[in-house]
PDB file of N, CA and C in Angstrom:
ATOM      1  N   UNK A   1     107.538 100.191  88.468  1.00  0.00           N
ATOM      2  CA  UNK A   1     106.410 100.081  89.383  1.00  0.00           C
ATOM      3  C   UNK A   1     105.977  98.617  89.482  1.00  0.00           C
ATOM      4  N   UNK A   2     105.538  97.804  90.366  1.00  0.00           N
ATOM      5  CA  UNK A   2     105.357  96.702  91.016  1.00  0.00           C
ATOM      6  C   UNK A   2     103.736  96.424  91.233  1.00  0.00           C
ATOM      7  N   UNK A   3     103.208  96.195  89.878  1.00  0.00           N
ATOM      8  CA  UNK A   3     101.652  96.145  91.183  1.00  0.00           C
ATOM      9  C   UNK A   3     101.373  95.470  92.081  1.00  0.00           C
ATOM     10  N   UNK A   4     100.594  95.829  93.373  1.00  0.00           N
ATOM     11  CA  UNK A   4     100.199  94.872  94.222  1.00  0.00           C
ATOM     12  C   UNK A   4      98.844  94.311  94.111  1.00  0.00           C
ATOM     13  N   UNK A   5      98.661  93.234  94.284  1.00  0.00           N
ATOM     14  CA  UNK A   5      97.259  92.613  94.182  1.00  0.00           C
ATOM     15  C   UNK A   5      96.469  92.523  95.456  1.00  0.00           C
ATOM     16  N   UNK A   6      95.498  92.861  95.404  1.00  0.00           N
ATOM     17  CA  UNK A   6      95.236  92.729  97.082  1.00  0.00           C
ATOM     18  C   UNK A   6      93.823  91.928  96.954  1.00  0.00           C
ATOM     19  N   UNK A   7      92.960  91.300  98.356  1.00  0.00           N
ATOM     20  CA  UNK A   7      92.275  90.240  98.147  1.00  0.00           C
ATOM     21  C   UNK A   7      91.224  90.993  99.570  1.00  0.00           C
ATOM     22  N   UNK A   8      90.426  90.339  99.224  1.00  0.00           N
ATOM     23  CA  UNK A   8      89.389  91.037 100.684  1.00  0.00           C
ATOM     24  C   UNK A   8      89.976  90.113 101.875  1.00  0.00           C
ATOM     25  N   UNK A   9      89.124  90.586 102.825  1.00  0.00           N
ATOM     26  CA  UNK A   9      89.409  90.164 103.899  1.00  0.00           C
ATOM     27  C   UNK A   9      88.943  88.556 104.364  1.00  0.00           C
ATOM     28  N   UNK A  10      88.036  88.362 103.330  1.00  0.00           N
ATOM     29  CA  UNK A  10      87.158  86.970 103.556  1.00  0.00           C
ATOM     30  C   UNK A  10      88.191  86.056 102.924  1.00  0.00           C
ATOM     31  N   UNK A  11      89.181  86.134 101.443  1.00  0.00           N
ATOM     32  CA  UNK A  11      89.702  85.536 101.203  1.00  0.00           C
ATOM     33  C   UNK A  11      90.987  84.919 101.928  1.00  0.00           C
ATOM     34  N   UNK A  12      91.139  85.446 103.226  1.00  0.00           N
ATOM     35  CA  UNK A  12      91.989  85.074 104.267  1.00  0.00           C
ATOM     36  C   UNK A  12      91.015  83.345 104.779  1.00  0.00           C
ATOM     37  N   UNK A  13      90.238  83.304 104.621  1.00  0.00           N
ATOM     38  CA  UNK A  13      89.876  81.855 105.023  1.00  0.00           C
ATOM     39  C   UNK A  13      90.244  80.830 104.143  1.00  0.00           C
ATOM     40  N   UNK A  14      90.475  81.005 102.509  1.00  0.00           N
ATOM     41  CA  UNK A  14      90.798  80.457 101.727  1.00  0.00           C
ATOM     42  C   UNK A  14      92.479  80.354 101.554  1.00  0.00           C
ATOM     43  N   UNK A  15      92.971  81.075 102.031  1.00  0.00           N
ATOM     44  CA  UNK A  15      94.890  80.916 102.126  1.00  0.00           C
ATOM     45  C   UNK A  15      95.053  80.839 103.457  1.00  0.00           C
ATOM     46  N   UNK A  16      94.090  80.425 104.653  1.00  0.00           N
ATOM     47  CA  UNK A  16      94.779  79.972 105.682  1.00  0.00           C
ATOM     48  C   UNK A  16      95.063  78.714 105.440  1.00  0.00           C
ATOM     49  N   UNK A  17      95.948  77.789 106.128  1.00  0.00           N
ATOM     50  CA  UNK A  17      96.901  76.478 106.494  1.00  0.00           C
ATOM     51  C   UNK A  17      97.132  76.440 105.103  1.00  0.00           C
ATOM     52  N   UNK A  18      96.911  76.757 103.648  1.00  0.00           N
ATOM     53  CA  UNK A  18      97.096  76.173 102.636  1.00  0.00           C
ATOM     54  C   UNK A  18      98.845  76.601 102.412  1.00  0.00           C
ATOM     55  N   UNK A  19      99.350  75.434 101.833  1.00  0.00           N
ATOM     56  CA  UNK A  19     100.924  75.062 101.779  1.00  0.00           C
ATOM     57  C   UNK A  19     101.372  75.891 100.635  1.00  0.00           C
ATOM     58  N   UNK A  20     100.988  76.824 100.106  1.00  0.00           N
ATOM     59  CA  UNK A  20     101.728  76.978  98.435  1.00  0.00           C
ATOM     60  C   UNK A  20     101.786  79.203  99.351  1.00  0.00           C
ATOM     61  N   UNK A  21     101.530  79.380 100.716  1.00  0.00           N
ATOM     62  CA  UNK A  21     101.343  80.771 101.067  1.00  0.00           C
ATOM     63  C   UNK A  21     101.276  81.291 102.384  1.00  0.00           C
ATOM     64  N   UNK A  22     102.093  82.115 102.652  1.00  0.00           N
ATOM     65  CA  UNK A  22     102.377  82.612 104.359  1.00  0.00           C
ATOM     66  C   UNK A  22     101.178  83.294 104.417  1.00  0.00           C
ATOM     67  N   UNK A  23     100.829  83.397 105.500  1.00  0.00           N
ATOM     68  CA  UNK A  23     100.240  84.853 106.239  1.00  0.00           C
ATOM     69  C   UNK A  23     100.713  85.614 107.077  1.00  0.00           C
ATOM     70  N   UNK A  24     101.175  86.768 106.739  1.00  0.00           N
ATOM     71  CA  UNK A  24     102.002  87.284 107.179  1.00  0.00           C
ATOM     72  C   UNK A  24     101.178  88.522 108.385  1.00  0.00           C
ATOM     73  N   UNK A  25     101.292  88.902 109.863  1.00  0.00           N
ATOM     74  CA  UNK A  25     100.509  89.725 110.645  1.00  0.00           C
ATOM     75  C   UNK A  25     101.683  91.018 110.779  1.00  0.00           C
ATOM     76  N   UNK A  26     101.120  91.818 110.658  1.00  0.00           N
ATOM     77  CA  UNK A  26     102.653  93.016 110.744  1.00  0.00           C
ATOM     78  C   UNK A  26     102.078  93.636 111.501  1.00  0.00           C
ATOM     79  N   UNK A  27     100.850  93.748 112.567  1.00  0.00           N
ATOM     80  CA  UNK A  27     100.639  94.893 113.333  1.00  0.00           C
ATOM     81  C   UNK A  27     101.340  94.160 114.548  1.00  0.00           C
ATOM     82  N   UNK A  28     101.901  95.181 115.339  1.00  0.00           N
ATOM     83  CA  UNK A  28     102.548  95.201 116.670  1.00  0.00           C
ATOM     84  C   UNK A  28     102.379  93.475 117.370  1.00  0.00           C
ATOM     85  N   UNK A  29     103.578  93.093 118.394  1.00  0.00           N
ATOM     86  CA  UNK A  29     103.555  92.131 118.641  1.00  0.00           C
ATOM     87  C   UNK A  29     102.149  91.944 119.845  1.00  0.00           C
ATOM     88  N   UNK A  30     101.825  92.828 120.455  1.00  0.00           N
ATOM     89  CA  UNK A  30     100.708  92.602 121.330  1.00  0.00           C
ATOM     90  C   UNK A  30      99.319  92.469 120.797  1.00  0.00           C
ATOM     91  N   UNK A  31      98.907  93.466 119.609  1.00  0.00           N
ATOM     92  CA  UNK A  31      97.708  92.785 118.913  1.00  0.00           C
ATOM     93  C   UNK A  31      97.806  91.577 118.578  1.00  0.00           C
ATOM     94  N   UNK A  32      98.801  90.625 117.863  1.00  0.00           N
ATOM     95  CA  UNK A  32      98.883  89.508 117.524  1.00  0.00           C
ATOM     96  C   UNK A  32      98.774  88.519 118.521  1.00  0.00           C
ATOM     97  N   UNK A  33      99.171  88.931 119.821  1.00  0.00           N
ATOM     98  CA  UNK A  33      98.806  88.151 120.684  1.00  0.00           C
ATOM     99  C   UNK A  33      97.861  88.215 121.222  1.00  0.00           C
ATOM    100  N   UNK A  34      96.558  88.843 121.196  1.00  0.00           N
ATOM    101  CA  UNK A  34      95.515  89.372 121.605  1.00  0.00           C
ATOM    102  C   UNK A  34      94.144  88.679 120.288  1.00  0.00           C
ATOM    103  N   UNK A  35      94.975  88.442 119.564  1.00  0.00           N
ATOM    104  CA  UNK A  35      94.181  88.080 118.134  1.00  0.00           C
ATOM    105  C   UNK A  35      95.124  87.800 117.233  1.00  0.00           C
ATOM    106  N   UNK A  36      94.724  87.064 116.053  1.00  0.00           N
ATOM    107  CA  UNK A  36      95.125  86.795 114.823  1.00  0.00           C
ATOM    108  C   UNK A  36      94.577  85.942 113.963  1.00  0.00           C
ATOM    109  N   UNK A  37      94.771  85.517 112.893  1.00  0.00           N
ATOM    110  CA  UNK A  37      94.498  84.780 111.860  1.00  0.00           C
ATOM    111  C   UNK A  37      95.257  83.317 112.098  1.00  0.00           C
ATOM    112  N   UNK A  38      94.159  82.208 112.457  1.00  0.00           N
ATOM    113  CA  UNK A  38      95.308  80.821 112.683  1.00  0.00           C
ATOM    114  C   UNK A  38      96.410  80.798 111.456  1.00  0.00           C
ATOM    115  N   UNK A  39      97.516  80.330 111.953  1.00  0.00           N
ATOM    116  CA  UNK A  39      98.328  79.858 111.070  1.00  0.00           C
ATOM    117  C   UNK A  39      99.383  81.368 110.414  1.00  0.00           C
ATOM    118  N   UNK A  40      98.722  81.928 110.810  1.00  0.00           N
ATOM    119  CA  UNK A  40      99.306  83.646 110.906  1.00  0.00           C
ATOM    120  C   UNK A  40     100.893  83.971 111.501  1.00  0.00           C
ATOM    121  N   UNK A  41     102.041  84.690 110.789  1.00  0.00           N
ATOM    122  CA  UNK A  41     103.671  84.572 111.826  1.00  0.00           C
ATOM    123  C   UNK A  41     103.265  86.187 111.922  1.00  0.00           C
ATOM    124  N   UNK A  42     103.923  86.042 113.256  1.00  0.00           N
ATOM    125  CA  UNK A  42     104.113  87.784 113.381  1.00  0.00           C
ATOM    126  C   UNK A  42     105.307  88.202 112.689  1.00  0.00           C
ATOM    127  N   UNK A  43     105.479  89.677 112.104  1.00  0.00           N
ATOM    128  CA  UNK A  43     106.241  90.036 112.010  1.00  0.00           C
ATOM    129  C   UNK A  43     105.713  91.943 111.545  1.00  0.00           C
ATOM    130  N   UNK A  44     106.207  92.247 112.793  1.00  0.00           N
ATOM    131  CA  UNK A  44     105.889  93.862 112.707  1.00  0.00           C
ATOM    132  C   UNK A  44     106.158  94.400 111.607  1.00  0.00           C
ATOM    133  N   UNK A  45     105.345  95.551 110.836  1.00  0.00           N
ATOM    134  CA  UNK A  45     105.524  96.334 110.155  1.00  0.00           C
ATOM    135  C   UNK A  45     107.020  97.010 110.491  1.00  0.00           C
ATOM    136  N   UNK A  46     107.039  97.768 111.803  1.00  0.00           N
ATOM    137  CA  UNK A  46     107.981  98.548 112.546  1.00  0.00           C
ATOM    138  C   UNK A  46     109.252  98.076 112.150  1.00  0.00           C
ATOM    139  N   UNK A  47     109.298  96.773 112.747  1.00  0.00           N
ATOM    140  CA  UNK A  47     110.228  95.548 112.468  1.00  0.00           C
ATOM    141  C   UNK A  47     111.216  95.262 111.313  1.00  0.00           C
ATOM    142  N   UNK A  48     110.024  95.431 110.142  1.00  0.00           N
ATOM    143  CA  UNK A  48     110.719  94.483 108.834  1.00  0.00           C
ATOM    144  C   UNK A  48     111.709  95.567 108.544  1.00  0.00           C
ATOM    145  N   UNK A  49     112.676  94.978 107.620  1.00  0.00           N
ATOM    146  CA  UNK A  49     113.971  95.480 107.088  1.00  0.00           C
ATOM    147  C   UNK A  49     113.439  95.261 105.898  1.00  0.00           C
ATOM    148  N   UNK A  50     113.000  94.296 105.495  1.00  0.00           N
ATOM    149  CA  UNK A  50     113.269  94.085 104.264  1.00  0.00           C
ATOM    150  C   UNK A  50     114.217  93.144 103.395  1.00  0.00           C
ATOM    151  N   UNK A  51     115.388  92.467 104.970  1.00  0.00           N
ATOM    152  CA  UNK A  51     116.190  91.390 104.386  1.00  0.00           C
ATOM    153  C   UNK A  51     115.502  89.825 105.336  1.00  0.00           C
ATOM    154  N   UNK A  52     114.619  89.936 105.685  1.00  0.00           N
ATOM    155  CA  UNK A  52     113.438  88.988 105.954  1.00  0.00           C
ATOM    156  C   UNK A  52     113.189  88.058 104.866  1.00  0.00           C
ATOM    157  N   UNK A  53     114.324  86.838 105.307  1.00  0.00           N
ATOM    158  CA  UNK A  53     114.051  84.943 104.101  1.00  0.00           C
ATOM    159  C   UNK A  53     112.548  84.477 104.299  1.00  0.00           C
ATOM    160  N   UNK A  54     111.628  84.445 103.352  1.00  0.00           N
ATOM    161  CA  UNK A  54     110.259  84.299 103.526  1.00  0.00           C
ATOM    162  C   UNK A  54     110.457  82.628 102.117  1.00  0.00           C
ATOM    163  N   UNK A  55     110.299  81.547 102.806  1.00  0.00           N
ATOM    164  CA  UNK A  55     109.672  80.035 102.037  1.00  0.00           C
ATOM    165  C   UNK A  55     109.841  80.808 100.322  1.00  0.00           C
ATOM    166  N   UNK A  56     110.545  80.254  99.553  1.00  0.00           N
ATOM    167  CA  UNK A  56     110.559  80.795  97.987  1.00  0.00           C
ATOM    168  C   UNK A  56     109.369  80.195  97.446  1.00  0.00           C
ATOM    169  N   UNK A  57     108.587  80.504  97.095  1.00  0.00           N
ATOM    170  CA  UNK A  57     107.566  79.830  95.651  1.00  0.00           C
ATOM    171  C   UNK A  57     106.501  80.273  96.781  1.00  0.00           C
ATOM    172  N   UNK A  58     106.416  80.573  98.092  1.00  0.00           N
ATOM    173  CA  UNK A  58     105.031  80.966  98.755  1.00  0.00           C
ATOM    174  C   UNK A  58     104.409  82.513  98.197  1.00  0.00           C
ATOM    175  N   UNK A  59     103.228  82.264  98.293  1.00  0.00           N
ATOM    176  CA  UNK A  59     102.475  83.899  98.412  1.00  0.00           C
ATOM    177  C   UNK A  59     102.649  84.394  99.155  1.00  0.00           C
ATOM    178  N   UNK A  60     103.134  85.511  99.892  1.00  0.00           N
ATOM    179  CA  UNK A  60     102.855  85.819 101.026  1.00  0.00           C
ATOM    180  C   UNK A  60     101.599  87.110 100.671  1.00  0.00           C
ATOM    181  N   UNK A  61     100.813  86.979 102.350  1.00  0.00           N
ATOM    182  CA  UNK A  61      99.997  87.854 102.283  1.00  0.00           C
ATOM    183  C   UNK A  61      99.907  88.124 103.457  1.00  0.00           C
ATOM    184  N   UNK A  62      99.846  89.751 103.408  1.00  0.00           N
ATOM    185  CA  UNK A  62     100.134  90.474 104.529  1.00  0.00           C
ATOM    186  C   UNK A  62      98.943  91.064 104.919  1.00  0.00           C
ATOM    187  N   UNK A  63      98.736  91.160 106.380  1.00  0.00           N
ATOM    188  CA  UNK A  63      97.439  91.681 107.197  1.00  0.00           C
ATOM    189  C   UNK A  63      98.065  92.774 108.260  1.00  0.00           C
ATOM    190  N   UNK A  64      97.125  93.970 108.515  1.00  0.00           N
ATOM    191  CA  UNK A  64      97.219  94.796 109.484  1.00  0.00           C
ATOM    192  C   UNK A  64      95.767  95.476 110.027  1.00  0.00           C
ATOM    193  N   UNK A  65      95.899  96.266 110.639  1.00  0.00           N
ATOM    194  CA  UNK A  65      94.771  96.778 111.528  1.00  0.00           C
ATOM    195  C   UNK A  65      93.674  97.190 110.326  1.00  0.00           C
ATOM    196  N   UNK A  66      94.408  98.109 109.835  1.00  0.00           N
ATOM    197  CA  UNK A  66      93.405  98.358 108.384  1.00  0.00           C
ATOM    198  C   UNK A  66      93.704  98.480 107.195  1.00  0.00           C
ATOM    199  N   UNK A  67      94.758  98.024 106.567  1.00  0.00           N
ATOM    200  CA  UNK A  67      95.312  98.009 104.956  1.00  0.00           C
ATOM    201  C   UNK A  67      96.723  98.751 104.691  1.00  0.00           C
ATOM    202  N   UNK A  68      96.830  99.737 105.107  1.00  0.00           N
ATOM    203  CA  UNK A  68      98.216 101.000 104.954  1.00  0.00           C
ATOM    204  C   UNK A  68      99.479  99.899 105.370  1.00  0.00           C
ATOM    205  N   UNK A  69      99.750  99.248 106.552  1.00  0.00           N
ATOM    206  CA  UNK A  69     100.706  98.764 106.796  1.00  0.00           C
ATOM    207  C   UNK A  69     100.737  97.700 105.985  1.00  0.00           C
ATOM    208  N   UNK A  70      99.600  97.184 106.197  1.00  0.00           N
ATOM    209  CA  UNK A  70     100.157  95.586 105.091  1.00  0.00           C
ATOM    210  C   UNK A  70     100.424  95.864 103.216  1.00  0.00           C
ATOM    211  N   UNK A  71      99.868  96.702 103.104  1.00  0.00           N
ATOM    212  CA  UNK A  71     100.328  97.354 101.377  1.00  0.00           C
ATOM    213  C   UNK A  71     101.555  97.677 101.347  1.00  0.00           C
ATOM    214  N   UNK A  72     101.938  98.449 102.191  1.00  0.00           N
ATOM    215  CA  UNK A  72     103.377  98.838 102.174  1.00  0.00           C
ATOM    216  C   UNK A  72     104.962  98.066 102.653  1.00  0.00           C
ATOM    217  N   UNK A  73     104.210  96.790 102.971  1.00  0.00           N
ATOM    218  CA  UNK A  73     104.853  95.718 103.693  1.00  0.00           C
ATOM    219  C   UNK A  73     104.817  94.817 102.167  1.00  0.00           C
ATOM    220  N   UNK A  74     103.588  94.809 101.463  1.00  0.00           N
ATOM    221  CA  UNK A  74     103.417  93.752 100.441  1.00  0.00           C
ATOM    222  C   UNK A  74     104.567  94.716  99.424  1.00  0.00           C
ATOM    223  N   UNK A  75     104.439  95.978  99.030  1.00  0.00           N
ATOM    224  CA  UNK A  75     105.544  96.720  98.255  1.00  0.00           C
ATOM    225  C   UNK A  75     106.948  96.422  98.288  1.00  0.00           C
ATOM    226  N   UNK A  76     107.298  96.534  99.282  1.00  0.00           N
ATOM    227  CA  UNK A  76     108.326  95.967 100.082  1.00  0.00           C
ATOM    228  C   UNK A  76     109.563  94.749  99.110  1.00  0.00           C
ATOM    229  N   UNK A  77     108.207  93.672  99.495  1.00  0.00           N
ATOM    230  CA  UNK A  77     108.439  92.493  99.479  1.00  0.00           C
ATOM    231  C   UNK A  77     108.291  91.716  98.009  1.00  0.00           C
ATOM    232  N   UNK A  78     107.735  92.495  97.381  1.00  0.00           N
ATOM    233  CA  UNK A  78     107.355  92.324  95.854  1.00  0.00           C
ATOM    234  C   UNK A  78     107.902  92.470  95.030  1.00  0.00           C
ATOM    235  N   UNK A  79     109.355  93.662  95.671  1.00  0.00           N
ATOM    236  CA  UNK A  79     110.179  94.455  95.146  1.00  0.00           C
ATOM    237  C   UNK A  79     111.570  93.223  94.897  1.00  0.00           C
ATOM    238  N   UNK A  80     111.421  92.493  96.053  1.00  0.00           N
ATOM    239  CA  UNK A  80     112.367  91.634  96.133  1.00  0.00           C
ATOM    240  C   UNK A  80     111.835  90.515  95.550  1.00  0.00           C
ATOM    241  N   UNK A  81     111.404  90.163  94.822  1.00  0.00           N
ATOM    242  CA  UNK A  81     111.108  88.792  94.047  1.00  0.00           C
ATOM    243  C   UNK A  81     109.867  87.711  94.347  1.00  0.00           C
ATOM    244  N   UNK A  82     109.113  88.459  95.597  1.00  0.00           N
ATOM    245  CA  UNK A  82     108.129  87.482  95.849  1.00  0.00           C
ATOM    246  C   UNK A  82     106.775  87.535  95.482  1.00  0.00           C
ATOM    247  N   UNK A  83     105.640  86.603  95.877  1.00  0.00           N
ATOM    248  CA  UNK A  83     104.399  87.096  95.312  1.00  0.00           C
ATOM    249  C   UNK A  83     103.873  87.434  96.425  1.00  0.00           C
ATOM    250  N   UNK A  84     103.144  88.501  96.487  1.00  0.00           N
ATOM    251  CA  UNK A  84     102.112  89.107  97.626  1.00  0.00           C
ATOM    252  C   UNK A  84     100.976  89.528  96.734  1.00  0.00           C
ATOM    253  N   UNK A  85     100.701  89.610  98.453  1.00  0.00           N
ATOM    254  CA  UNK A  85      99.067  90.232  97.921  1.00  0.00           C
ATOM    255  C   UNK A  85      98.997  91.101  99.962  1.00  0.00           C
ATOM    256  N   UNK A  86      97.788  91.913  99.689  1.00  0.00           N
ATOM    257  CA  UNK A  86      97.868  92.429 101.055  1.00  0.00           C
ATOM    258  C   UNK A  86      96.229  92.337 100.826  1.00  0.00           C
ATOM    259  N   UNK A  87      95.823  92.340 102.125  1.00  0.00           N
ATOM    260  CA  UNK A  87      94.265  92.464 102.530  1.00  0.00           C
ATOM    261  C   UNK A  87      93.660  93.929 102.469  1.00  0.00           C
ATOM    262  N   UNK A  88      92.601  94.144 101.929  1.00  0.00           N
ATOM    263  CA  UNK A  88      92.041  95.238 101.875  1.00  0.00           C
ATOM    264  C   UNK A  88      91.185  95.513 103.166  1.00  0.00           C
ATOM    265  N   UNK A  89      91.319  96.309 104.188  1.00  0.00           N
ATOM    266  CA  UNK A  89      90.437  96.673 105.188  1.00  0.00           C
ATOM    267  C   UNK A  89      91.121  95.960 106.424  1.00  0.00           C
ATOM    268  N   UNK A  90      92.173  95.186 106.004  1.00  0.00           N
ATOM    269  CA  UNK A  90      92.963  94.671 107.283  1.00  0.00           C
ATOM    270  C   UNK A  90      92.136  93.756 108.027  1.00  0.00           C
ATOM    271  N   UNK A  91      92.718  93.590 109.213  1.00  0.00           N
ATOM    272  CA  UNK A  91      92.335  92.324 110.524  1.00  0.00           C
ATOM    273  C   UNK A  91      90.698  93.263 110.526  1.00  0.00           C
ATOM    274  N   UNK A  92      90.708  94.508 110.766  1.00  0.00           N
ATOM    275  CA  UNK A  92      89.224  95.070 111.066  1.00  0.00           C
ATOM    276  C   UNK A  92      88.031  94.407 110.341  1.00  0.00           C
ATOM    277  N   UNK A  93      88.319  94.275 109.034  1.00  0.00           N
ATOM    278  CA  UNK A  93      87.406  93.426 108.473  1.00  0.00           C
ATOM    279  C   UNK A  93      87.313  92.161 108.068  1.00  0.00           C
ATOM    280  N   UNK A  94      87.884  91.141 108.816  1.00  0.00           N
ATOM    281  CA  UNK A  94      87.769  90.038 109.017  1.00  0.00           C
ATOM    282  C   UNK A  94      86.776  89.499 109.965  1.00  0.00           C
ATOM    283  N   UNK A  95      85.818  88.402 109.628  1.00  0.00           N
ATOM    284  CA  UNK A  95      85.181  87.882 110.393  1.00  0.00           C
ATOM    285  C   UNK A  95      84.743  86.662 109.697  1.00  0.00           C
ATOM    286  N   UNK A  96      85.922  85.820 109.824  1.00  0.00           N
ATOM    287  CA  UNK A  96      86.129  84.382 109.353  1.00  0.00           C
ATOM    288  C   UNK A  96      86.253  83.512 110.355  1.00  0.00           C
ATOM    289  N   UNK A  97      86.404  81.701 109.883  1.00  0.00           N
ATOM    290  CA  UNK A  97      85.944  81.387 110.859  1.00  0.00           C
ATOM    291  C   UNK A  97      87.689  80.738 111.316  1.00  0.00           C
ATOM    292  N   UNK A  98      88.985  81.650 110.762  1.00  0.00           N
ATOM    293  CA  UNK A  98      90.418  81.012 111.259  1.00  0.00           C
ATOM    294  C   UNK A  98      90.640  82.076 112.399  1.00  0.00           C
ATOM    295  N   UNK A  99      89.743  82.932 112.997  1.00  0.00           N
ATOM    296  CA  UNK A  99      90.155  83.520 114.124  1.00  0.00           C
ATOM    297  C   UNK A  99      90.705  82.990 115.220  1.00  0.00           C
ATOM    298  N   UNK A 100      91.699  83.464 115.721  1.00  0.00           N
ATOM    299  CA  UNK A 100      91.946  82.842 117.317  1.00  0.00           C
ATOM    300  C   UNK A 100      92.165  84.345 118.092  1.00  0.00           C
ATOM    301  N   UNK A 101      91.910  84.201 119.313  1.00  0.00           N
ATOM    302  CA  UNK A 101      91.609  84.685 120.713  1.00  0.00           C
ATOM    303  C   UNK A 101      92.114  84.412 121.598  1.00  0.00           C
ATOM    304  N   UNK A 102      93.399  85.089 122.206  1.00  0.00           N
ATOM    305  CA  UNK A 102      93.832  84.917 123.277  1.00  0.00           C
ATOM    306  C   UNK A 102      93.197  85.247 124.429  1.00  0.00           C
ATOM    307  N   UNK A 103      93.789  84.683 125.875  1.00  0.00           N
ATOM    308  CA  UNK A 103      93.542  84.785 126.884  1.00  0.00           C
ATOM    309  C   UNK A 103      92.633  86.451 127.029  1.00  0.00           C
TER     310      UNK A 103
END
């Protein structure tokens, strides 16, 4: 078993642009374009395989609409040698100030 660590949603202001950790967005490619976390890569839940090369020595931390996808995305990925963490309450409970807003 693998634990996952997970971080609130506020701590997404503190691992945005910082160099040592991805942010990873896994809900669908049109929410992400509609919204996201600056500095945020898409990459669908739907999507991942699981043979996805993610920067070695980064955190990654994964975000979704409300927690289920990005936990199971951070499982995933944890399994294979990396460090995660996933957001508790997802993009829904974010209200930081790395938001961006598309058109």
């Amino acid at each position: 078993m693998f634990p996952i660590e997970t971080i609130s949603a506020k701590m997404l202001d503190y691992y945005a642009g910082r160099s040592d950790s991805l942010i990873i967005d896994v809900r669908d490619k049109s929410s992400y374009q509609k919204s996201h976390i600056r500095g945020a890569v898409s990459y669908p839940y739907s999507e991942l395989t699981g043979e996805e090369q993610f920067p070695a020595g980064k955190t990654l931390i994964f975000y979704c609409d409300r927690g289920g996808a990005s936990m199971a995305a951070a499982k995933l990925f944890v399994r294979k040698g990396y460090r995660t963490r996933s957001v508790i309450g997802g993009f829904a409970a974010y209200r930081g100030r790395n938001l961006v807003i598309s058109g």
